[in-house]
PDB file of N, CA and C in Angstrom:
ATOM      1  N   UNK A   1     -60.441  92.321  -2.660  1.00  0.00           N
ATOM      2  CA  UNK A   1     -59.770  93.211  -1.731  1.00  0.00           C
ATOM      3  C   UNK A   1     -58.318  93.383  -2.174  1.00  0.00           C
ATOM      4  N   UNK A   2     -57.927  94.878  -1.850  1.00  0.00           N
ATOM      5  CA  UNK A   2     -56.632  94.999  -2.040  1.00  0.00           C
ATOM      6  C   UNK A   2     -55.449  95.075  -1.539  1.00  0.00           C
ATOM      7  N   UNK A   3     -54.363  94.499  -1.189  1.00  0.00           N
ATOM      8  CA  UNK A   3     -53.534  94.290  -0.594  1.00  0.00           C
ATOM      9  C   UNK A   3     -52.380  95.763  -0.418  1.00  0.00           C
ATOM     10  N   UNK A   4     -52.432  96.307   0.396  1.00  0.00           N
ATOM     11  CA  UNK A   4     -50.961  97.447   0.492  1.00  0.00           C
ATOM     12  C   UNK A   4     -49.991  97.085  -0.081  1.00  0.00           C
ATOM     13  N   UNK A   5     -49.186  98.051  -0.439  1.00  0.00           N
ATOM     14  CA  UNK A   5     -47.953  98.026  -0.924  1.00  0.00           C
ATOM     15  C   UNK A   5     -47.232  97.503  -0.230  1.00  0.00           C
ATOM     16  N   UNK A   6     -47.355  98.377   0.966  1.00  0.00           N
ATOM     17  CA  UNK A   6     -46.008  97.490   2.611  1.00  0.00           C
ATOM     18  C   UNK A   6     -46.009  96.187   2.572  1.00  0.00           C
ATOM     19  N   UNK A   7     -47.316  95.625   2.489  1.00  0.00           N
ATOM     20  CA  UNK A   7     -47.653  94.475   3.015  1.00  0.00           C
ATOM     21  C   UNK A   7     -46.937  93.374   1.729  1.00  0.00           C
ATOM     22  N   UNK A   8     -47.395  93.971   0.308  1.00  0.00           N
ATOM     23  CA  UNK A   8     -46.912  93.240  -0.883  1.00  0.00           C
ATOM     24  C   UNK A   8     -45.218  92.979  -0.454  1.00  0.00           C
ATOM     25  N   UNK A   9     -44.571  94.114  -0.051  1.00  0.00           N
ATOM     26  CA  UNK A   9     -43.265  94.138  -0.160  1.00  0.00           C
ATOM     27  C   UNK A   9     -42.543  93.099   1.159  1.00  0.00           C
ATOM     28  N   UNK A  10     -43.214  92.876   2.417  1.00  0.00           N
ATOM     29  CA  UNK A  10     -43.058  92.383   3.316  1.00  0.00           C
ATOM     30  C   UNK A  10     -43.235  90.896   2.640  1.00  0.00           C
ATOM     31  N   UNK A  11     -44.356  90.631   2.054  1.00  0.00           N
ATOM     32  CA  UNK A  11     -44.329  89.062   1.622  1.00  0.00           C
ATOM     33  C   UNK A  11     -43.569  88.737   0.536  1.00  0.00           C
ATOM     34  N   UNK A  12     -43.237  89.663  -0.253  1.00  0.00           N
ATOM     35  CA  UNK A  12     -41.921  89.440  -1.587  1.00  0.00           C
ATOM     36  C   UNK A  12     -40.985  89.538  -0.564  1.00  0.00           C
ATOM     37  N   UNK A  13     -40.335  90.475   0.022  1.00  0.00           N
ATOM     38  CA  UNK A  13     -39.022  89.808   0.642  1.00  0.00           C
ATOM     39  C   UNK A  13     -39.051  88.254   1.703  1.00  0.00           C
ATOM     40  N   UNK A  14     -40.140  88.191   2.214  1.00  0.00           N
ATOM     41  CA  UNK A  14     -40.133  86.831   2.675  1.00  0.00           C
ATOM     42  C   UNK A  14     -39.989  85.622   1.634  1.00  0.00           C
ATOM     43  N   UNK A  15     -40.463  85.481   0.749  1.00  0.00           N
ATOM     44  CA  UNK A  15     -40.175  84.549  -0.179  1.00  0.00           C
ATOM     45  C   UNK A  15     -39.055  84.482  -0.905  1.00  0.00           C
ATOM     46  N   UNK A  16     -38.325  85.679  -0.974  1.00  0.00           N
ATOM     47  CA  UNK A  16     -36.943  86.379  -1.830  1.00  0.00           C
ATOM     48  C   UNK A  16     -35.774  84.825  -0.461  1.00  0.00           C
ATOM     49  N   UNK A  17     -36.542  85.307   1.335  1.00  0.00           N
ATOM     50  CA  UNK A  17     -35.282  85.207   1.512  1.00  0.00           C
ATOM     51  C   UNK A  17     -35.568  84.048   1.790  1.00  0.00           C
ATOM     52  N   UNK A  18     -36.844  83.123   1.586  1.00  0.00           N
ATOM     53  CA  UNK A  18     -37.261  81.489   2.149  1.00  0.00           C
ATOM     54  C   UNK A  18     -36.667  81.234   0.816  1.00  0.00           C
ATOM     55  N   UNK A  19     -36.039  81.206  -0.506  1.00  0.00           N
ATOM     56  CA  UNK A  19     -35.242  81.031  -1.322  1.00  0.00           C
ATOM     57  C   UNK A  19     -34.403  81.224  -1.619  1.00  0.00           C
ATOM     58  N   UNK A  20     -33.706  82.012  -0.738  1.00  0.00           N
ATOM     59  CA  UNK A  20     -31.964  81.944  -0.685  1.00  0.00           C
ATOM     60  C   UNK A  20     -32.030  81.056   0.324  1.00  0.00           C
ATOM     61  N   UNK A  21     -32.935  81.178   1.195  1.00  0.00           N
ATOM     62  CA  UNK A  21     -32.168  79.844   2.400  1.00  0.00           C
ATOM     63  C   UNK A  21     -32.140  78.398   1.785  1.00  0.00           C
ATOM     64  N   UNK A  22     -33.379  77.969   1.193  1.00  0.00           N
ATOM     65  CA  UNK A  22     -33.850  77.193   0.482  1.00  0.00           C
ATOM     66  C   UNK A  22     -31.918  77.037  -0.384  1.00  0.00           C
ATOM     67  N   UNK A  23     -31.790  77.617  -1.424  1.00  0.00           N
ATOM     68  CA  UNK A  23     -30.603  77.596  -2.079  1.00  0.00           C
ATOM     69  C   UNK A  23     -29.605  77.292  -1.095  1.00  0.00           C
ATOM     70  N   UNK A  24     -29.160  77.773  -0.167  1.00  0.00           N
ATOM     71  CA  UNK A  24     -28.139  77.827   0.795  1.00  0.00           C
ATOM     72  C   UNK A  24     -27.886  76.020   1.066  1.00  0.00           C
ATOM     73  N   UNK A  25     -29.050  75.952   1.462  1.00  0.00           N
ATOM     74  CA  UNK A  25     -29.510  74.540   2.128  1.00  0.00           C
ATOM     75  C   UNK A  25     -28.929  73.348   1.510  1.00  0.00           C
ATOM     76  N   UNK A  26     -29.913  73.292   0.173  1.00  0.00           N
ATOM     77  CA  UNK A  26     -29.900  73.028  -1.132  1.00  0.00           C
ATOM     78  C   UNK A  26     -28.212  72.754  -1.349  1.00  0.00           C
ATOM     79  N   UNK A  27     -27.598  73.735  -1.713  1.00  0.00           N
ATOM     80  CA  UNK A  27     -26.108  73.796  -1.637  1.00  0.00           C
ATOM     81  C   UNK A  27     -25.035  73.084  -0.548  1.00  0.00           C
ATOM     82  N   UNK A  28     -25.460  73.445   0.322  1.00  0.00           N
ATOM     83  CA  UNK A  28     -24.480  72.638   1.870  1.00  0.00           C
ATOM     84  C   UNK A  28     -24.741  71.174   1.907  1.00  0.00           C
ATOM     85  N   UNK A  29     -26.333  70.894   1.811  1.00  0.00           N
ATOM     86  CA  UNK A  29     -25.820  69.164   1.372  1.00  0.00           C
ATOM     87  C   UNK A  29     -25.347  68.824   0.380  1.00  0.00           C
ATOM     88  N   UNK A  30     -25.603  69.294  -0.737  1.00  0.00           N
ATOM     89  CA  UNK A  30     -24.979  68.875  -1.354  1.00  0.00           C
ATOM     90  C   UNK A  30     -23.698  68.674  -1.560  1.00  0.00           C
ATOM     91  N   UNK A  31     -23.192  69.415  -0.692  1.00  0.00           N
ATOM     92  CA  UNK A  31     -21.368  69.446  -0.766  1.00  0.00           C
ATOM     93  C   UNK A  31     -21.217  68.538   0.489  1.00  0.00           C
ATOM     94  N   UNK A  32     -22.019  67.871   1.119  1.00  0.00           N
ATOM     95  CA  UNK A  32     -21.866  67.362   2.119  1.00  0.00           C
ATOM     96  C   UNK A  32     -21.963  65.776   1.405  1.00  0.00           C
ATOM     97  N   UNK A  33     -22.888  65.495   0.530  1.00  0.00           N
ATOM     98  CA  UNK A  33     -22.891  64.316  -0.481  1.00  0.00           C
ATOM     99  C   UNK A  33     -21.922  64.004  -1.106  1.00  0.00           C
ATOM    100  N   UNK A  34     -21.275  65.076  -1.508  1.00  0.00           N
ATOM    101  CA  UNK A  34     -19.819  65.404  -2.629  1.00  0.00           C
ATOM    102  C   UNK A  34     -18.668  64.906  -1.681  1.00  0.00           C
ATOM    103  N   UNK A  35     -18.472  65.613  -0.512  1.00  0.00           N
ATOM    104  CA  UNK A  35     -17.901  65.016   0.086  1.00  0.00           C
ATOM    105  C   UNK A  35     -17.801  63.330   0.627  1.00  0.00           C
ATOM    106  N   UNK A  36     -18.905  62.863   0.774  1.00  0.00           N
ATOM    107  CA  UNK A  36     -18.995  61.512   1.002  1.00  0.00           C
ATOM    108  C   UNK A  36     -19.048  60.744   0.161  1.00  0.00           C
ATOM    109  N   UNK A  37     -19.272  60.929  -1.500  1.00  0.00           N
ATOM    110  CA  UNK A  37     -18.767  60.335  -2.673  1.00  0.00           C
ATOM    111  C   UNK A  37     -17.505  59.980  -2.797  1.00  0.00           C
ATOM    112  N   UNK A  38     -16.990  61.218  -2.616  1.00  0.00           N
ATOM    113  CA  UNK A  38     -15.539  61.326  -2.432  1.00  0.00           C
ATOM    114  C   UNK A  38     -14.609  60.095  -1.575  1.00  0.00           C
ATOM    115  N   UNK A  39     -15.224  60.226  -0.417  1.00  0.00           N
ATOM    116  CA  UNK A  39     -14.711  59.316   0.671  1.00  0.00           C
ATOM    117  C   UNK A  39     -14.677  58.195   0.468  1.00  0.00           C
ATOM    118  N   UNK A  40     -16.315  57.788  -0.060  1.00  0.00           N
ATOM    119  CA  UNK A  40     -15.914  56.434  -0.205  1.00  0.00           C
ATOM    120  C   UNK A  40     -15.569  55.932  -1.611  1.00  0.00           C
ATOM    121  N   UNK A  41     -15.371  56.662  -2.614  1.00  0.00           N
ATOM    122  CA  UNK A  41     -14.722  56.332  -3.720  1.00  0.00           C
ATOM    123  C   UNK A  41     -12.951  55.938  -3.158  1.00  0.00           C
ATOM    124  N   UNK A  42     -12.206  57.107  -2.686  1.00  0.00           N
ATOM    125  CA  UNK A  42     -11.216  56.618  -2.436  1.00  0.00           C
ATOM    126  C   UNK A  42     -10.980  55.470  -1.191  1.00  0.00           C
ATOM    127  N   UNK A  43     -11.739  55.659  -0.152  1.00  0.00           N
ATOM    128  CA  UNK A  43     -11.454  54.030   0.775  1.00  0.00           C
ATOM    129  C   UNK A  43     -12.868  53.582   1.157  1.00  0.00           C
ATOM    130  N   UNK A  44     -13.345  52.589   0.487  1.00  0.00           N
ATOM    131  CA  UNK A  44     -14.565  52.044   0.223  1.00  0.00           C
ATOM    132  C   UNK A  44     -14.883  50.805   1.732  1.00  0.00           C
ATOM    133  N   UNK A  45     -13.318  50.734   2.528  1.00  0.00           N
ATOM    134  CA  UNK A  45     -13.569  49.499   3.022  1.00  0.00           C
ATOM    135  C   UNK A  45     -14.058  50.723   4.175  1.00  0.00           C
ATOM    136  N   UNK A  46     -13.785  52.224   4.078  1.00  0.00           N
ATOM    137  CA  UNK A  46     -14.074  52.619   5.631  1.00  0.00           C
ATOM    138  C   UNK A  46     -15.785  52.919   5.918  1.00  0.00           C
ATOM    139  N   UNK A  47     -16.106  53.270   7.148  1.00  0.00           N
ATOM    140  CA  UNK A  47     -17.402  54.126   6.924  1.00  0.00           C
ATOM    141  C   UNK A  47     -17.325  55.296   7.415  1.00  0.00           C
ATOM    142  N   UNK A  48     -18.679  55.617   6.248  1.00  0.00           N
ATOM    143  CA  UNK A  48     -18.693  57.452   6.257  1.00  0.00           C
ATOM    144  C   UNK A  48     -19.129  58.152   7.390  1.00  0.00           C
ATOM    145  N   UNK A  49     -20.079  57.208   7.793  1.00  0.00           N
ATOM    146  CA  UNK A  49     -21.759  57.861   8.664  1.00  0.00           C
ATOM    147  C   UNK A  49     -21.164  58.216   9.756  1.00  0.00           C
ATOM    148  N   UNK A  50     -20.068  58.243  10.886  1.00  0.00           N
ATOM    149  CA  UNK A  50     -19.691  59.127  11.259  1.00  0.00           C
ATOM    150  C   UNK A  50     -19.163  60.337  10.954  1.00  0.00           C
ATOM    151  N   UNK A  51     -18.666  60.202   9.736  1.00  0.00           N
ATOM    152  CA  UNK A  51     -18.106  61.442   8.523  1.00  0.00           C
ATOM    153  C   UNK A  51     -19.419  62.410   8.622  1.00  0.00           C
ATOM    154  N   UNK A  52     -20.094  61.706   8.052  1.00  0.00           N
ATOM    155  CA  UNK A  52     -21.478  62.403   7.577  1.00  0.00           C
ATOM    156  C   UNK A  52     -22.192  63.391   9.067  1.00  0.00           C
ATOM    157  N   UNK A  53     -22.322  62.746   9.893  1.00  0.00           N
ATOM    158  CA  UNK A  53     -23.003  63.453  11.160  1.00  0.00           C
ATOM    159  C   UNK A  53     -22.085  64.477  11.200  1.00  0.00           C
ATOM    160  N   UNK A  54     -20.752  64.580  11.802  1.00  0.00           N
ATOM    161  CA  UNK A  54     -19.895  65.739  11.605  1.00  0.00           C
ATOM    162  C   UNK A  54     -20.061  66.786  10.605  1.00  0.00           C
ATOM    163  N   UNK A  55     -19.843  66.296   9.444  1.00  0.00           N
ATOM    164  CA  UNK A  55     -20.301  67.246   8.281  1.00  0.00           C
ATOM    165  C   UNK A  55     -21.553  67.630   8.552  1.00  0.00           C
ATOM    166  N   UNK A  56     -23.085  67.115   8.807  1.00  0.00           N
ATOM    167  CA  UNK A  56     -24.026  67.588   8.711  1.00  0.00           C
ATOM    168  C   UNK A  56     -23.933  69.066   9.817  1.00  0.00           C
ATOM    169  N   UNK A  57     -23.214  68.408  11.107  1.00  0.00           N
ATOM    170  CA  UNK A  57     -23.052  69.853  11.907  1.00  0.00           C
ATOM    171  C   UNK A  57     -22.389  71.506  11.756  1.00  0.00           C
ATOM    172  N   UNK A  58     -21.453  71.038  10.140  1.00  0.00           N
ATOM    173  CA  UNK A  58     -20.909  72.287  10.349  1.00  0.00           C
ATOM    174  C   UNK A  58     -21.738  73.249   9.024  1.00  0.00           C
ATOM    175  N   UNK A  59     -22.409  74.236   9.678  1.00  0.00           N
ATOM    176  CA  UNK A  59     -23.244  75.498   8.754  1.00  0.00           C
ATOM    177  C   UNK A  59     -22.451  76.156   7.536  1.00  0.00           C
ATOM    178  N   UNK A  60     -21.103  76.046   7.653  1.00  0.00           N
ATOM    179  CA  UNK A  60     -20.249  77.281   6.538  1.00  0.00           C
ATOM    180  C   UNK A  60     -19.840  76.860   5.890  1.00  0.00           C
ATOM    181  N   UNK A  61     -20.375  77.005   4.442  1.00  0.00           N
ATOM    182  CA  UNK A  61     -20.453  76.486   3.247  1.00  0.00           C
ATOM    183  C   UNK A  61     -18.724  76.623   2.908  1.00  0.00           C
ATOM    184  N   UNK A  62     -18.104  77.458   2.871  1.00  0.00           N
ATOM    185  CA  UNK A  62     -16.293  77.559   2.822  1.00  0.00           C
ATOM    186  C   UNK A  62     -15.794  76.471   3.039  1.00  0.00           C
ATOM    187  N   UNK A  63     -16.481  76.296   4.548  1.00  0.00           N
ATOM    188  CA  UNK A  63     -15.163  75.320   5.557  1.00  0.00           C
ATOM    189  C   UNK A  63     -15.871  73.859   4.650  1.00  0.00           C
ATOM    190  N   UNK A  64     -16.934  73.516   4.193  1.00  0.00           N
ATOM    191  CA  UNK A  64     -17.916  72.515   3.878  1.00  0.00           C
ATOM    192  C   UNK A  64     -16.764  72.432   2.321  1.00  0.00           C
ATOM    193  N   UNK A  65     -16.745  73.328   1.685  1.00  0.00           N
ATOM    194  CA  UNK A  65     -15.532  73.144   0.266  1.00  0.00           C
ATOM    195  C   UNK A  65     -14.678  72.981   0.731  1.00  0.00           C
ATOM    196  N   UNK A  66     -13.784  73.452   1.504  1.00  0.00           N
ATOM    197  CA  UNK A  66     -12.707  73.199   1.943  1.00  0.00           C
ATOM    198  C   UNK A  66     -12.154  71.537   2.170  1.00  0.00           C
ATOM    199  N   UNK A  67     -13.082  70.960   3.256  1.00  0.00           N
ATOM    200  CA  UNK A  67     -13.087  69.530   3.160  1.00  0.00           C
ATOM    201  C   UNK A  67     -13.824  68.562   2.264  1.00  0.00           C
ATOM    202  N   UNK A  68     -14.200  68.965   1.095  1.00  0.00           N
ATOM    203  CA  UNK A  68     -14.220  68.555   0.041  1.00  0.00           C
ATOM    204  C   UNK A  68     -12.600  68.368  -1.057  1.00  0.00           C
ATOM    205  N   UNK A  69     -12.045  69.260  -0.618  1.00  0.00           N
ATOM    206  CA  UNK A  69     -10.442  69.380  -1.464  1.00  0.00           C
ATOM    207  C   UNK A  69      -9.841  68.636  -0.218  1.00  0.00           C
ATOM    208  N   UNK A  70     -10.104  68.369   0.911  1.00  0.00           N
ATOM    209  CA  UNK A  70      -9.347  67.659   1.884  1.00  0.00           C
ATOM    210  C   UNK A  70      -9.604  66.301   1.490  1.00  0.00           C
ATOM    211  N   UNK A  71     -10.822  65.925   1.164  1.00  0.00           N
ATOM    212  CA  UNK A  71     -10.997  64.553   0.944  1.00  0.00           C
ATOM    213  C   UNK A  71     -10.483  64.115  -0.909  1.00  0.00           C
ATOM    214  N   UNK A  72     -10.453  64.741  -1.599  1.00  0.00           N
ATOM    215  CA  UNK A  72     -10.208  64.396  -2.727  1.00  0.00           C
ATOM    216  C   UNK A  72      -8.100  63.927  -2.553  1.00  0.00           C
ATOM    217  N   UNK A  73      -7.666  64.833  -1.844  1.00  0.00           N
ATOM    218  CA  UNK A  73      -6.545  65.006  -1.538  1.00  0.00           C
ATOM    219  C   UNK A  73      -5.496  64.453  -0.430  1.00  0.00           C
ATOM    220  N   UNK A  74      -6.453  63.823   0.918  1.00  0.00           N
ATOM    221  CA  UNK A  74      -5.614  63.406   1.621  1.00  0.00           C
ATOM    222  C   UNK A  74      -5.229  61.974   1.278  1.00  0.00           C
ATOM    223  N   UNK A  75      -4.300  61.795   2.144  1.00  0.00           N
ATOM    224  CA  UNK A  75      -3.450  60.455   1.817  1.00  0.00           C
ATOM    225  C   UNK A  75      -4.394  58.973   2.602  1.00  0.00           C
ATOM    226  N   UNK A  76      -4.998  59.429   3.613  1.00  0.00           N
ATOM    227  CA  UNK A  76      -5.805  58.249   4.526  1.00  0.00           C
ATOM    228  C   UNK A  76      -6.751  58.569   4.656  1.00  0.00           C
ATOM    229  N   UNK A  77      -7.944  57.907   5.131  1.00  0.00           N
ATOM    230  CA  UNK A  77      -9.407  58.311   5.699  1.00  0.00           C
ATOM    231  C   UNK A  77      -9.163  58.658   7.356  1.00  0.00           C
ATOM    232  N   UNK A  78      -7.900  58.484   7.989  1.00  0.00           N
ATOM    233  CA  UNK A  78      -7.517  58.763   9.326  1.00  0.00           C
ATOM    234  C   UNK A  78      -7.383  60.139   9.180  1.00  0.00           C
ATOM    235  N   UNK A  79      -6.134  60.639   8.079  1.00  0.00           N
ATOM    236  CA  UNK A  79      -5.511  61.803   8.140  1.00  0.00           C
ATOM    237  C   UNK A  79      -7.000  62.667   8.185  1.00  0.00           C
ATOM    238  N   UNK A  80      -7.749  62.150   6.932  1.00  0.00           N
ATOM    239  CA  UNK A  80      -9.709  63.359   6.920  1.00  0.00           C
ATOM    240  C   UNK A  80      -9.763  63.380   8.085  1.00  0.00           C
ATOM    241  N   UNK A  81      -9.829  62.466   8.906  1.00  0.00           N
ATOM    242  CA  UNK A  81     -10.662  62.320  10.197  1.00  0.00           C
ATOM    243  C   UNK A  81      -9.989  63.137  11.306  1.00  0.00           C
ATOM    244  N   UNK A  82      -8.547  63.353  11.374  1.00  0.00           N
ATOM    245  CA  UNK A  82      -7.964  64.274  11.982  1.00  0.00           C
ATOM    246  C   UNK A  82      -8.096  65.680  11.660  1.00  0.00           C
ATOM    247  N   UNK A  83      -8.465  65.906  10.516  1.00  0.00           N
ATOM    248  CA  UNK A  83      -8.698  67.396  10.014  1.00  0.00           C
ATOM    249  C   UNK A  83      -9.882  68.038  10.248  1.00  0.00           C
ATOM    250  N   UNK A  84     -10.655  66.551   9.770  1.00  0.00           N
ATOM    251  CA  UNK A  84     -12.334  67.448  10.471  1.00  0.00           C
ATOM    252  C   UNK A  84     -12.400  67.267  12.088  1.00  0.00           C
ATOM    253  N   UNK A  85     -11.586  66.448  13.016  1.00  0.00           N
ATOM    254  CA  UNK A  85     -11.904  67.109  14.297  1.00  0.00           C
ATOM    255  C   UNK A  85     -11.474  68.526  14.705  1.00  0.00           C
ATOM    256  N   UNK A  86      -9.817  68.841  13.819  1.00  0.00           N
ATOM    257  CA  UNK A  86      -9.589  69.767  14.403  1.00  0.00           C
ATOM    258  C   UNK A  86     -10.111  70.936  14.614  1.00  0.00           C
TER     259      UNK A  86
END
């Protein structure tokens, strides 16, 4: 049996976009890992896993780089911790 065109094109864009999300995904933890490398490379005595739950909540990959250059860069694991509440 043969499948329509519509129908072909409806299931190629579904898979087009279950693989950008897939990528998206893919991407945000990982910068969410990067970030917590980060952390505890520079203060090893603190913990992350409240770090981490916060980070897991925020969706926008920007703000997710952003505090990646916050953590490579700030002076304390307090000062991070004030930046990602704000």
């Amino acid at each position: 049996m043969r499948e329509s065109p519509f129908y072909e094109v409806v299931i190629q864009r579904g898979i087009e976009q279950g693989i950008e999300q897939g990528i998206e995904q893919g991407a945000r933890e990982t910068t969410i890992r990067n970030i917590l490398a980060v952390l505890t490379a520079r203060f090893p005595q603190r913990d992350s896993q409240p770090v981490q739950h916060a980070l897991e909540a925020i969706r926008d990959e920007d703000q997710l780089m952003q505090f990646l250059q916050t953590a490579a860069l700030t002076p304390t694991f307090e000062t991070f911790l004030q930046t990602l509440d704000a």
